[in-house]
N, C-alpha and C. Protein backbone atom coordinates (compact mmCIF):
# COMPACT_ATOMS: atom_id res chain seq x y z
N UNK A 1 69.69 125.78 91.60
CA UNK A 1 69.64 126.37 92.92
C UNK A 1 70.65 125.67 93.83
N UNK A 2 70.93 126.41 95.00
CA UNK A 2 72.34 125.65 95.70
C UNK A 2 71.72 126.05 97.21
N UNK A 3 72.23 125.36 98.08
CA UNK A 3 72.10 125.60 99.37
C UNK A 3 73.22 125.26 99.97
N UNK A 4 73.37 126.64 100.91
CA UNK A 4 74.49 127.38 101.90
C UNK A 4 74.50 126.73 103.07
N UNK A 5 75.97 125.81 103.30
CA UNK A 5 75.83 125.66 104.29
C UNK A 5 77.00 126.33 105.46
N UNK A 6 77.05 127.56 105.12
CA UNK A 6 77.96 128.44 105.75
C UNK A 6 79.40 127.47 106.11
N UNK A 7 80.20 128.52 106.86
CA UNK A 7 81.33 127.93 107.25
C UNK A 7 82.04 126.80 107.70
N UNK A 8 81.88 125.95 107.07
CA UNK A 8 81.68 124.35 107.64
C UNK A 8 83.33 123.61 106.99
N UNK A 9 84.13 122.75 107.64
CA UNK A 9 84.68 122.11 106.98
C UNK A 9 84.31 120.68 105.94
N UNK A 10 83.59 120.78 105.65
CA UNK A 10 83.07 120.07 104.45
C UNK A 10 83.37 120.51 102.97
N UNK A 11 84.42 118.86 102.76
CA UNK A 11 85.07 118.81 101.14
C UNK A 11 85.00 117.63 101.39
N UNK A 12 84.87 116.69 100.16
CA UNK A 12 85.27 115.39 99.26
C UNK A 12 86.47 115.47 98.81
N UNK A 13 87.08 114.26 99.20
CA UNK A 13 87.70 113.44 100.10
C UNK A 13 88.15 114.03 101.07
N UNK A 14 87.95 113.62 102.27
CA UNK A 14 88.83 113.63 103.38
C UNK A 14 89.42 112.52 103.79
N UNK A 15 90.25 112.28 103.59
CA UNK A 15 90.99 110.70 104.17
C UNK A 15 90.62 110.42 105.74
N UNK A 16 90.49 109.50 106.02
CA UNK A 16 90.47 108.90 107.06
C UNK A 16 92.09 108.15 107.54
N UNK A 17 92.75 109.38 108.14
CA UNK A 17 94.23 108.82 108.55
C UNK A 17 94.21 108.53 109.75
N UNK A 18 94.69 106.98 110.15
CA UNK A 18 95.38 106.22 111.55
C UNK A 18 96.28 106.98 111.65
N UNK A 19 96.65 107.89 113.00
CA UNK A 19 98.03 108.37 112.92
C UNK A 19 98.61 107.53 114.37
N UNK A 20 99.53 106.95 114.28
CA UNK A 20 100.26 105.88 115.17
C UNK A 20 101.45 106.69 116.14
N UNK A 21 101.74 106.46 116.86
CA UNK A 21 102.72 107.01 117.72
C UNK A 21 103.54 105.97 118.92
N UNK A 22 104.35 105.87 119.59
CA UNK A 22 104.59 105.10 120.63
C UNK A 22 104.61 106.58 121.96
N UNK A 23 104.03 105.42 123.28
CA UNK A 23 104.09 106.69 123.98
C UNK A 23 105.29 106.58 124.74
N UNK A 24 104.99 107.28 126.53
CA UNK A 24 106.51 107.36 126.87
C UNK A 24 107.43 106.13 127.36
N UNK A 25 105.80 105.39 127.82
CA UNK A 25 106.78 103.71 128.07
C UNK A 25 106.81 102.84 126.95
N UNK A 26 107.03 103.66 125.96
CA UNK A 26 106.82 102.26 124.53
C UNK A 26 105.41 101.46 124.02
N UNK A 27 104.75 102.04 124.58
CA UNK A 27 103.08 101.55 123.98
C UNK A 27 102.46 102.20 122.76
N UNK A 28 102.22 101.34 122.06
CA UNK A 28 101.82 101.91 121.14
C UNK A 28 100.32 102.82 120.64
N UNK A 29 100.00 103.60 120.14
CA UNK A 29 99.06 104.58 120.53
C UNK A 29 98.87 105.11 119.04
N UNK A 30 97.51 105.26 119.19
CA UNK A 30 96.69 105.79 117.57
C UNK A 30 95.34 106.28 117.80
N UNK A 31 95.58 107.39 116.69
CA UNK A 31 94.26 108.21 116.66
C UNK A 31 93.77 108.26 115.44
N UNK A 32 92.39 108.78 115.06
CA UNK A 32 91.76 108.66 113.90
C UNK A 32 91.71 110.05 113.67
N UNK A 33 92.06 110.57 112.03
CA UNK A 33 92.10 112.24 112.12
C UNK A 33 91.70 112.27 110.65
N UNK A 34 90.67 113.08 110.23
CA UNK A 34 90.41 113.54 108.25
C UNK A 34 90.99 114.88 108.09
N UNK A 35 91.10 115.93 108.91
CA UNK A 35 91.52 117.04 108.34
C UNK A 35 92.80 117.12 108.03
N UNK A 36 93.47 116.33 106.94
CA UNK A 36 94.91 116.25 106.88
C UNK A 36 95.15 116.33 105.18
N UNK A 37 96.02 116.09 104.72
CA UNK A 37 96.61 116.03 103.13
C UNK A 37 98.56 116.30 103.00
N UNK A 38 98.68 115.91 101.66
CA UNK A 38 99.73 116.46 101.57
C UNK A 38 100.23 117.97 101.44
N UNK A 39 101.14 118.44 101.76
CA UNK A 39 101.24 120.00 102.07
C UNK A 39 102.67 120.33 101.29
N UNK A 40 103.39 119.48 100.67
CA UNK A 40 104.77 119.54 100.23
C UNK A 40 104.55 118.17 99.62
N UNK A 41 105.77 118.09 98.08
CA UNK A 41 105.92 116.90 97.88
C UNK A 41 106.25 115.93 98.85
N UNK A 42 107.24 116.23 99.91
CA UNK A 42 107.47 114.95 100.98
C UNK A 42 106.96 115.44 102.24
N UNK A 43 105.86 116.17 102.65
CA UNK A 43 105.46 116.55 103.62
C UNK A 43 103.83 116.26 103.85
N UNK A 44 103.46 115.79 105.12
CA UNK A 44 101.77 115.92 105.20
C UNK A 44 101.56 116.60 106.39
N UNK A 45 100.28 117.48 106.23
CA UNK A 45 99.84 118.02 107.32
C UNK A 45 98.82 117.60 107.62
N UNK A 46 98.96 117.98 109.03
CA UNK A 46 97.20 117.58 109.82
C UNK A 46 96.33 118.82 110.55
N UNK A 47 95.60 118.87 111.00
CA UNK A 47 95.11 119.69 112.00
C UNK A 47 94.55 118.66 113.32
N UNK A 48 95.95 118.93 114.36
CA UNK A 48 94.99 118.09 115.50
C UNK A 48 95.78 118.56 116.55
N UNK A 49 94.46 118.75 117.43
CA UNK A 49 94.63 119.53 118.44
C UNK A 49 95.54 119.09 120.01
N UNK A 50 96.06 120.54 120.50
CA UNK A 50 97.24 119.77 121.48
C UNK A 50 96.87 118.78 122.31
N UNK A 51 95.54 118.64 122.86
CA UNK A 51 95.30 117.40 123.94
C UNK A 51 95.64 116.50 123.68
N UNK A 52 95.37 116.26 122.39
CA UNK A 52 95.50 114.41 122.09
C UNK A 52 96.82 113.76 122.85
N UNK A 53 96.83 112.55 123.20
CA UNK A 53 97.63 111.86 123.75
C UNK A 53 98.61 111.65 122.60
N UNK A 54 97.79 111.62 121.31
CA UNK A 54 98.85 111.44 120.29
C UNK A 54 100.11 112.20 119.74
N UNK A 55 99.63 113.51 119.72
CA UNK A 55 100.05 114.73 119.75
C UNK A 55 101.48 114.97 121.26
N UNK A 56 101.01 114.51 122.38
CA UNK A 56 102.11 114.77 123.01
C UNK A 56 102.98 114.07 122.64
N UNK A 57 103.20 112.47 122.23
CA UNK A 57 103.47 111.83 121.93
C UNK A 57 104.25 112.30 120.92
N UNK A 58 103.90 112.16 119.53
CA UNK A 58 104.62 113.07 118.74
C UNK A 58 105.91 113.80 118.82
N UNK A 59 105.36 115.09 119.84
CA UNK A 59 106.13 115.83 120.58
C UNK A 59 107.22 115.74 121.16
N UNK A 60 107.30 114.43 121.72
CA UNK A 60 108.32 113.59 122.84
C UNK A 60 109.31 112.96 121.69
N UNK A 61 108.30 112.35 121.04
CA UNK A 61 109.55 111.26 120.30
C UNK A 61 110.16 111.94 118.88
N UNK A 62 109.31 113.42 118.14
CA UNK A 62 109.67 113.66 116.89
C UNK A 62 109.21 112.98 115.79
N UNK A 63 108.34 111.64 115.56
CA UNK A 63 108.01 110.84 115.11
C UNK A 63 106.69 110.29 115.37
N UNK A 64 106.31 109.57 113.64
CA UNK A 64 104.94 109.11 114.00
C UNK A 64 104.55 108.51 112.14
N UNK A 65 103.75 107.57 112.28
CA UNK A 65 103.38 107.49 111.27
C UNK A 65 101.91 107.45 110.86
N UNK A 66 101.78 107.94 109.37
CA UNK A 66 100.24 108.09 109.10
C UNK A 66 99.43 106.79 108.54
N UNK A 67 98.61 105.45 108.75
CA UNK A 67 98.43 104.78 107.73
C UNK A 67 96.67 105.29 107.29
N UNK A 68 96.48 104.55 105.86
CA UNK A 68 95.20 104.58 105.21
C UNK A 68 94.10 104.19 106.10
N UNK A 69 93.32 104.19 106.17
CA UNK A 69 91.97 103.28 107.08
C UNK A 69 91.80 102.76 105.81
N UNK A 70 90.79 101.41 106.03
CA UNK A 70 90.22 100.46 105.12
C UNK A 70 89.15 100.55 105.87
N UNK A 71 87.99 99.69 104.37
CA UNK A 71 86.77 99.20 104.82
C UNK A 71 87.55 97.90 105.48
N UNK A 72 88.07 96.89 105.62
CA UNK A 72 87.88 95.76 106.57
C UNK A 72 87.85 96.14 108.06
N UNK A 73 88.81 97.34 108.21
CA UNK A 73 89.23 97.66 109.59
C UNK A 73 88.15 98.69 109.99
N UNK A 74 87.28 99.07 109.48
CA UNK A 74 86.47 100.38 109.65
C UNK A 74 86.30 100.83 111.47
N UNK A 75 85.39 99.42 111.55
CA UNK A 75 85.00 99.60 113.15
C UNK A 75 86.26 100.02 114.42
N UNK A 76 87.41 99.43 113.83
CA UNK A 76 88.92 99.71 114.85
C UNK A 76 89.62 101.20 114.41
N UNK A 77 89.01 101.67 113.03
CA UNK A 77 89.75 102.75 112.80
C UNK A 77 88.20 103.83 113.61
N UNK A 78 87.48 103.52 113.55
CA UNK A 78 86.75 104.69 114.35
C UNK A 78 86.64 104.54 115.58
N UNK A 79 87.02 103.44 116.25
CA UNK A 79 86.69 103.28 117.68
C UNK A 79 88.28 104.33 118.08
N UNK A 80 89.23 104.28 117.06
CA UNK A 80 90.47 104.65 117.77
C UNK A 80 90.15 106.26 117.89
N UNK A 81 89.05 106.71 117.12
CA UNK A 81 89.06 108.16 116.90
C UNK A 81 88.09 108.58 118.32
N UNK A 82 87.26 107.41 118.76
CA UNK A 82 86.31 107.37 119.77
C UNK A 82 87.00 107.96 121.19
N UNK A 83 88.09 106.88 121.06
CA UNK A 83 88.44 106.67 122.35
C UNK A 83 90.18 107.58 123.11
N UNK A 84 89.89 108.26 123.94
CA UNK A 84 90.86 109.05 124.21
C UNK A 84 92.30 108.22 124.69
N UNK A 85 93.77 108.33 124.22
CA UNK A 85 94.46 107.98 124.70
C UNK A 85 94.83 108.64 126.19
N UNK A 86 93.96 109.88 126.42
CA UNK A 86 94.80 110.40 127.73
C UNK A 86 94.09 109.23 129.23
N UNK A 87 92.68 108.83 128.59
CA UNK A 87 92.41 107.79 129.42
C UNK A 87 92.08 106.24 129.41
N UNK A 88 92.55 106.21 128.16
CA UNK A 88 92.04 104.53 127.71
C UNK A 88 93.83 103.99 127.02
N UNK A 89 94.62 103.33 128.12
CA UNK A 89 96.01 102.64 127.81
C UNK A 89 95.94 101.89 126.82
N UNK A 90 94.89 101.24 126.75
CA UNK A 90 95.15 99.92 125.41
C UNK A 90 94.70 100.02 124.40
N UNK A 91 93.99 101.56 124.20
CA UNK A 91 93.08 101.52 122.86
C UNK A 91 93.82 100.68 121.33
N UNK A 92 95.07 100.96 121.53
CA UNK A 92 95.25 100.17 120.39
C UNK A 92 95.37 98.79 120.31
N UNK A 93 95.64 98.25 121.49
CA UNK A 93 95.18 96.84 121.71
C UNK A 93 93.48 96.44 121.50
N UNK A 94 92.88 97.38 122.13
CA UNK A 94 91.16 96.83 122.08
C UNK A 94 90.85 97.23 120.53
N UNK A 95 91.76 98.04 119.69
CA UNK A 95 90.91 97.87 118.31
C UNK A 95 91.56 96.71 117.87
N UNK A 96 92.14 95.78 117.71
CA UNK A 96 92.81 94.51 117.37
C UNK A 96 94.09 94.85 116.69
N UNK A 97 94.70 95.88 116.64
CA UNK A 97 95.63 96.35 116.09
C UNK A 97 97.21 95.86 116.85
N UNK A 98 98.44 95.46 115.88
CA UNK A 98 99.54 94.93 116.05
C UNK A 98 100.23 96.23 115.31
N UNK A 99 101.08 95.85 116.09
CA UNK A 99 102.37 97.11 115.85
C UNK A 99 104.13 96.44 115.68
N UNK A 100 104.52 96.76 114.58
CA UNK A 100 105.65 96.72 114.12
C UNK A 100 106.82 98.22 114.08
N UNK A 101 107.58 97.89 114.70
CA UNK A 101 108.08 98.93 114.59
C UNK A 101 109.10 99.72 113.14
N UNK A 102 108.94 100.73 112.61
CA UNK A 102 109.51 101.07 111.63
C UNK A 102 110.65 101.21 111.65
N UNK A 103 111.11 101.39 110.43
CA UNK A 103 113.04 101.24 110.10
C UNK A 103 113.42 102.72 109.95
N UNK A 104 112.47 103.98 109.87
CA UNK A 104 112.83 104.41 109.56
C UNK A 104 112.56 105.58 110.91
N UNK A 105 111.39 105.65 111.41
CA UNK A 105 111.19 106.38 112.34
C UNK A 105 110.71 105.89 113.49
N UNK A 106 110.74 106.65 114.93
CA UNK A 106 110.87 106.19 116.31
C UNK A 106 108.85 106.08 116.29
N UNK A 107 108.20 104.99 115.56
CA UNK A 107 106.92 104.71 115.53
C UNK A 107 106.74 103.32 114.49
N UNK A 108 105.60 103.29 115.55
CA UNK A 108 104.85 102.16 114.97
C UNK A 108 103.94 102.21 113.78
N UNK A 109 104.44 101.33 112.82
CA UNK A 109 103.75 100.66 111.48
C UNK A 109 102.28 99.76 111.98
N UNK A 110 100.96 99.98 111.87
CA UNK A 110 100.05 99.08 111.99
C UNK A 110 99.81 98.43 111.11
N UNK A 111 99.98 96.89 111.62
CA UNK A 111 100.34 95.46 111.00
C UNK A 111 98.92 95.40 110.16
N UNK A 112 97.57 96.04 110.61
CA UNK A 112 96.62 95.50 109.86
C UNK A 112 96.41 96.60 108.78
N UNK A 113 96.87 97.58 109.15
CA UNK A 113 96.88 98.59 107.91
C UNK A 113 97.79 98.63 106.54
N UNK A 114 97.39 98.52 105.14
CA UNK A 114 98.41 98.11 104.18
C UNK A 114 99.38 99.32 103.84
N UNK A 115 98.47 100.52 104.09
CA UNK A 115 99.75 101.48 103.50
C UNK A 115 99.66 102.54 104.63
N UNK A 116 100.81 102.77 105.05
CA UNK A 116 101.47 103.94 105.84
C UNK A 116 102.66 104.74 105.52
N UNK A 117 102.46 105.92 105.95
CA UNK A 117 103.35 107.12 105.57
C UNK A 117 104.09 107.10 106.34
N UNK A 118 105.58 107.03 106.66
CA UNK A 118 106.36 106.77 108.07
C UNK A 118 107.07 108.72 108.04
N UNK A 119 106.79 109.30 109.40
CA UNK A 119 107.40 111.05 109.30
C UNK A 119 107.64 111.11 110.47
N UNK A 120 108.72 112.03 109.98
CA UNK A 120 109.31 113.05 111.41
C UNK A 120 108.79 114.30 111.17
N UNK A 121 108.99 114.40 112.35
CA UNK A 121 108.18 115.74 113.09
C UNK A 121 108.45 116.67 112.07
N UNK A 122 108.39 117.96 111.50
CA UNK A 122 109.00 118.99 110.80
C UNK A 122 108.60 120.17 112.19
N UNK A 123 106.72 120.27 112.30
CA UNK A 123 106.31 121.77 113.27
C UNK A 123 105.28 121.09 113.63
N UNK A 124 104.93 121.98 114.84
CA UNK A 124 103.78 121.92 115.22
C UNK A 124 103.69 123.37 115.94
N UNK A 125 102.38 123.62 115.68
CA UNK A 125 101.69 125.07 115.84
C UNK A 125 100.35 125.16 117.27
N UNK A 126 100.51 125.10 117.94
CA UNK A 126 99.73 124.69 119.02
C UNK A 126 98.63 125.58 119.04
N UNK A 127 98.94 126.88 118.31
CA UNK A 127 98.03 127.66 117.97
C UNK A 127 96.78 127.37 116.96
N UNK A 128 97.51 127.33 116.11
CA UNK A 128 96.76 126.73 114.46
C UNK A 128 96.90 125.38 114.57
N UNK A 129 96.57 124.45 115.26
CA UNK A 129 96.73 122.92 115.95
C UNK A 129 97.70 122.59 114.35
N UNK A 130 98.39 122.89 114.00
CA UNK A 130 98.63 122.23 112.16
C UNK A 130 99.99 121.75 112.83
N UNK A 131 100.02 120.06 112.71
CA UNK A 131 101.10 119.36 112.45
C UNK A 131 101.58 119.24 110.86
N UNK A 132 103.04 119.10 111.13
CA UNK A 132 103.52 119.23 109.51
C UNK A 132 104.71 118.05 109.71
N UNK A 133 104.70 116.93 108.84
CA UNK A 133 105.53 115.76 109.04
C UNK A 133 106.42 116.15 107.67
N UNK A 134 107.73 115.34 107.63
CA UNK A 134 108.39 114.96 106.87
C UNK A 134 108.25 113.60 106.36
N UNK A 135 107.87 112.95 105.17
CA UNK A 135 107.48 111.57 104.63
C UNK A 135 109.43 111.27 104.38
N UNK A 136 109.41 110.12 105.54
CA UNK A 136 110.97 109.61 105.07
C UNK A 136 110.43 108.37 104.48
N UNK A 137 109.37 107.73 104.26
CA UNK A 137 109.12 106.39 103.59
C UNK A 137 107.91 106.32 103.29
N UNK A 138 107.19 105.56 102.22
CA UNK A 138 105.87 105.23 102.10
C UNK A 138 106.08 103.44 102.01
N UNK A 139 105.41 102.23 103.13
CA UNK A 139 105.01 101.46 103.62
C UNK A 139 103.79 100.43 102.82
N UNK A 140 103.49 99.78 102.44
CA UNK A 140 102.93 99.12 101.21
C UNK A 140 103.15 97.50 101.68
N UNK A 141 101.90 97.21 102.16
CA UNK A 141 101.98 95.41 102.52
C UNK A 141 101.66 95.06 100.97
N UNK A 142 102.17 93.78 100.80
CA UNK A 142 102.40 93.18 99.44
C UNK A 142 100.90 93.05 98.44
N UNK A 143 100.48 92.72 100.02
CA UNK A 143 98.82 92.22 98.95
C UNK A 143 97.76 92.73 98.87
N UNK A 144 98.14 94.66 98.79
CA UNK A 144 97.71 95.39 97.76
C UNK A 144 97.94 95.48 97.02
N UNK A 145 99.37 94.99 96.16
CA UNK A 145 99.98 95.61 95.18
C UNK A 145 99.14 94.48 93.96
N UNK A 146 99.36 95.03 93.01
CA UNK A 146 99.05 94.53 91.73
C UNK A 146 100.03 93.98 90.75
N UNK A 147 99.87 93.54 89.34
CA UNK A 147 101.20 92.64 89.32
C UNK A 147 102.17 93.25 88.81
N UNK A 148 101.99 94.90 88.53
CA UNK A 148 103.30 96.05 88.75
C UNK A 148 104.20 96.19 89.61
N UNK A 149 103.66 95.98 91.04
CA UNK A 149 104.23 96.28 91.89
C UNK A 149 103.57 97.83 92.54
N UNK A 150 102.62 98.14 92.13
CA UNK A 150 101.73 99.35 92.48
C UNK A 150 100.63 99.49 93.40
N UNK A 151 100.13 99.79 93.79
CA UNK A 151 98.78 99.82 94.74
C UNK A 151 97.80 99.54 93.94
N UNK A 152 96.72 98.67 94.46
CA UNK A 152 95.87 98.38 93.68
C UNK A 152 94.51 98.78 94.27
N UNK A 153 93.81 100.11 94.01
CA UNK A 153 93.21 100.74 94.92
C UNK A 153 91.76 100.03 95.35
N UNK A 154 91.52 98.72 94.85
CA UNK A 154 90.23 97.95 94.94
C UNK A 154 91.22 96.88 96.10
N UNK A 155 92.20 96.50 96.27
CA UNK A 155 92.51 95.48 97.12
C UNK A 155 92.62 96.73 98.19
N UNK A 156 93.41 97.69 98.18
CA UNK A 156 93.72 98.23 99.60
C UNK A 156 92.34 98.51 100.23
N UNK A 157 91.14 99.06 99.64
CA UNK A 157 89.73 99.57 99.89
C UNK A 157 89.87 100.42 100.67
N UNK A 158 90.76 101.81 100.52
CA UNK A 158 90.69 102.99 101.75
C UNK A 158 89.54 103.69 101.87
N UNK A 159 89.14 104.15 102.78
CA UNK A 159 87.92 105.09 103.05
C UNK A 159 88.15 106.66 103.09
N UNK A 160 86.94 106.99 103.02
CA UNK A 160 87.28 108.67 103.28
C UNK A 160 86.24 109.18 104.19
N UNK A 161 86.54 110.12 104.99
CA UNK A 161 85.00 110.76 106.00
C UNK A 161 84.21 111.64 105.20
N UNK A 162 83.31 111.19 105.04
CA UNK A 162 81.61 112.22 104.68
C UNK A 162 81.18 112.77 105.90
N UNK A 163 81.47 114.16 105.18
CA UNK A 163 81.21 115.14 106.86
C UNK A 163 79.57 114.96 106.85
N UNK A 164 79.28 115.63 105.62
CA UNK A 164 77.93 115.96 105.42
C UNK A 164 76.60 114.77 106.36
N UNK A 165 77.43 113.20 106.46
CA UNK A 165 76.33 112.55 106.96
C UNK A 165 77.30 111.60 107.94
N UNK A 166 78.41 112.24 108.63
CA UNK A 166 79.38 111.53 109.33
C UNK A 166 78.95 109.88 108.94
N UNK A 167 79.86 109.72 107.55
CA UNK A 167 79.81 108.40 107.08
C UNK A 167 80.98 108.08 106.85
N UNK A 168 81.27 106.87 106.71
CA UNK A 168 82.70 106.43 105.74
C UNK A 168 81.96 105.96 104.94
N UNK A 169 83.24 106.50 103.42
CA UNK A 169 83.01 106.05 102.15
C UNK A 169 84.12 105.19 101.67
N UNK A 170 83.84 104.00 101.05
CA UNK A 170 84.76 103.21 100.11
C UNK A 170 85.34 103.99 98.77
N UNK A 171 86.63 104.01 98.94
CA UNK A 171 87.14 104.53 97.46
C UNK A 171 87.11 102.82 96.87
N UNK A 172 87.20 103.26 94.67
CA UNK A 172 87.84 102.49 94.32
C UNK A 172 87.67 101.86 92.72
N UNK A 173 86.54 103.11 92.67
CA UNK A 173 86.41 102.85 90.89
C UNK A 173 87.42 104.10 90.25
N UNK A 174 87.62 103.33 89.30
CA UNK A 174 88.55 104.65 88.47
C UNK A 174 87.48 105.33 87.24
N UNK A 175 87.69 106.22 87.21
CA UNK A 175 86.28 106.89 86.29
C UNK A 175 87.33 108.10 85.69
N UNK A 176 88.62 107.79 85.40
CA UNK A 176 89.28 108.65 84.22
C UNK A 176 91.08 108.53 85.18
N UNK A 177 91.89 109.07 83.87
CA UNK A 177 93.66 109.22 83.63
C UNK A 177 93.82 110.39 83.53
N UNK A 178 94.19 110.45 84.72
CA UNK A 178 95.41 111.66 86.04
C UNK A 178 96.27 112.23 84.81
N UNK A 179 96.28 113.48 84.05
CA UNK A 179 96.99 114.06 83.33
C UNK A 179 97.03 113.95 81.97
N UNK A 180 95.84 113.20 81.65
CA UNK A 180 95.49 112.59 80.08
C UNK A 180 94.36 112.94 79.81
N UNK A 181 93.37 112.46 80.41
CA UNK A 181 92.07 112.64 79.66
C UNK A 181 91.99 114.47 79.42
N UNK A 182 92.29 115.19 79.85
CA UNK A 182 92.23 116.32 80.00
C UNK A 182 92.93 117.16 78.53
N UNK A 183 93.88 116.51 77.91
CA UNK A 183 94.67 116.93 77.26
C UNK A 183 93.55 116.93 75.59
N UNK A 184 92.24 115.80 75.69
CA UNK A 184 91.11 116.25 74.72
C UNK A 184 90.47 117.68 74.29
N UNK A 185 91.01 118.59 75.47
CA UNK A 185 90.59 119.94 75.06
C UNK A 185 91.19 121.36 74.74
N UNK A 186 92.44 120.17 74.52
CA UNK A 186 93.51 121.36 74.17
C UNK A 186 93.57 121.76 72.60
C-alpha cells in the first residue's frame, strides 16, 4: 500500500547548496537553497526566487558560487537560509563564515566550506525563478581529499534536505559502483 502525498516537491537527495555572492559594496552574502542540481555537464540550476538579496546580487555581478553544506557547519548553513540578506548586512559574518575571493569568478569561495562550484551567470527566468550557472571551476580544500587526490565523501560529510521531516541528512556510506554493479544483469 502507498500513500499520496499529492503535489509536493519531495525527492531524495536534495543538496543543501551555500550559494555565495558579493553584494554592491563588496560584502559578502549567502543563501541556503535544495531545489537545485546539475542541468548540463558544466551547468547547475537552481530555483530561487527574485527577492533574494542573493539573486539581485547575482544579477549585478554575473557571478556566484555554489558550495556543499556539511554536518560541521550545519547550524551556519541554515541560519544563512533563515536569515534575509535584504535585511540582515552581516549574515555571513554572524554564521562564522570567511570569504576568499575566487580566481575565477567575481564571488566569494567560503573558507569553511570544502567544496564549491565557482559560475557565471548563463539565465535567469524571473518567471520560472530557474537560475542556470556556467561551472568555470570545481574548488576542493585539501583535507577532503583522499590519498588519490579525490573527494573523500566521509571527510567532506555533505548533507542533504529531508523535505518530508525538514531535516538534514549526513551523506556517506557507499552501498554500491556507479556503472558496474549493474552490468550483473546483463
Amino acid at each position: 500500500m502507498r500513500k499520496n502525498f499529492g503535489a509536493k516537491p519531495y525527492t531524495y537527495p536534495q543538496p543543501v547548496f551555500i550559494v555565495a555572492t558579493y553584494g554592491e559594496d563588496g560584502t559578502p552574502d549567502a543563501m541556503n537553497a535544495a531545489w537545485g542540481g546539475i542541468s548540463e555537464n558544466t551547468q547547475i540550476s537552481m530555483c530561487l526566487s527574485a527577492g533574494h538579496k542573493t539573486v539581485k546580487n547575482i544579477l549585478a555581478r554575473g557571478a556566484f558560487t555554489v558550495s556543499m553544506a556539511d554536518a560541521d557547519h550545519v547550524v551556519a548553513c541554515d541560519y544563512v537560509g533563515i536569515a534575509s540578506g535584504n535585511n540582515t548586512s552581516d549574515k555571513f559574518e554572524k554564521a562564522g563564515f570567511h570569504a576568499t575571493r575566487s580566481e575565477f569568478v567575481d564571488a566569494p569561495l567560503i573558507d569553511e566550506l570544502a567544496i564549491a562550484v565557482e559560475c557565471k551567470l548563463v539565465s535567469y527566468d524571473e518567471e520560472s525563478c530557474r537560475l542556470v550557472g556556467e561551472i568555470v571551476n570545481v574548488s576542493v580544500d585539501e583535507s577532503v581529499l583522499d590519498q588519490d587526490g579525490n573527494v573523500d565523501v566521509k571527510k567532506a560529510a555533505p548533507i542533504t534536505f529531508d523535505p518530508f521531516h525538514n531535516a538534514y541528512i549526513q551523506l556517506g556510506e557507499k552501498v554500491g559502483n556507479a556503472f558496474k554493479d549493474g552490468l550483473a544483469l546483463r
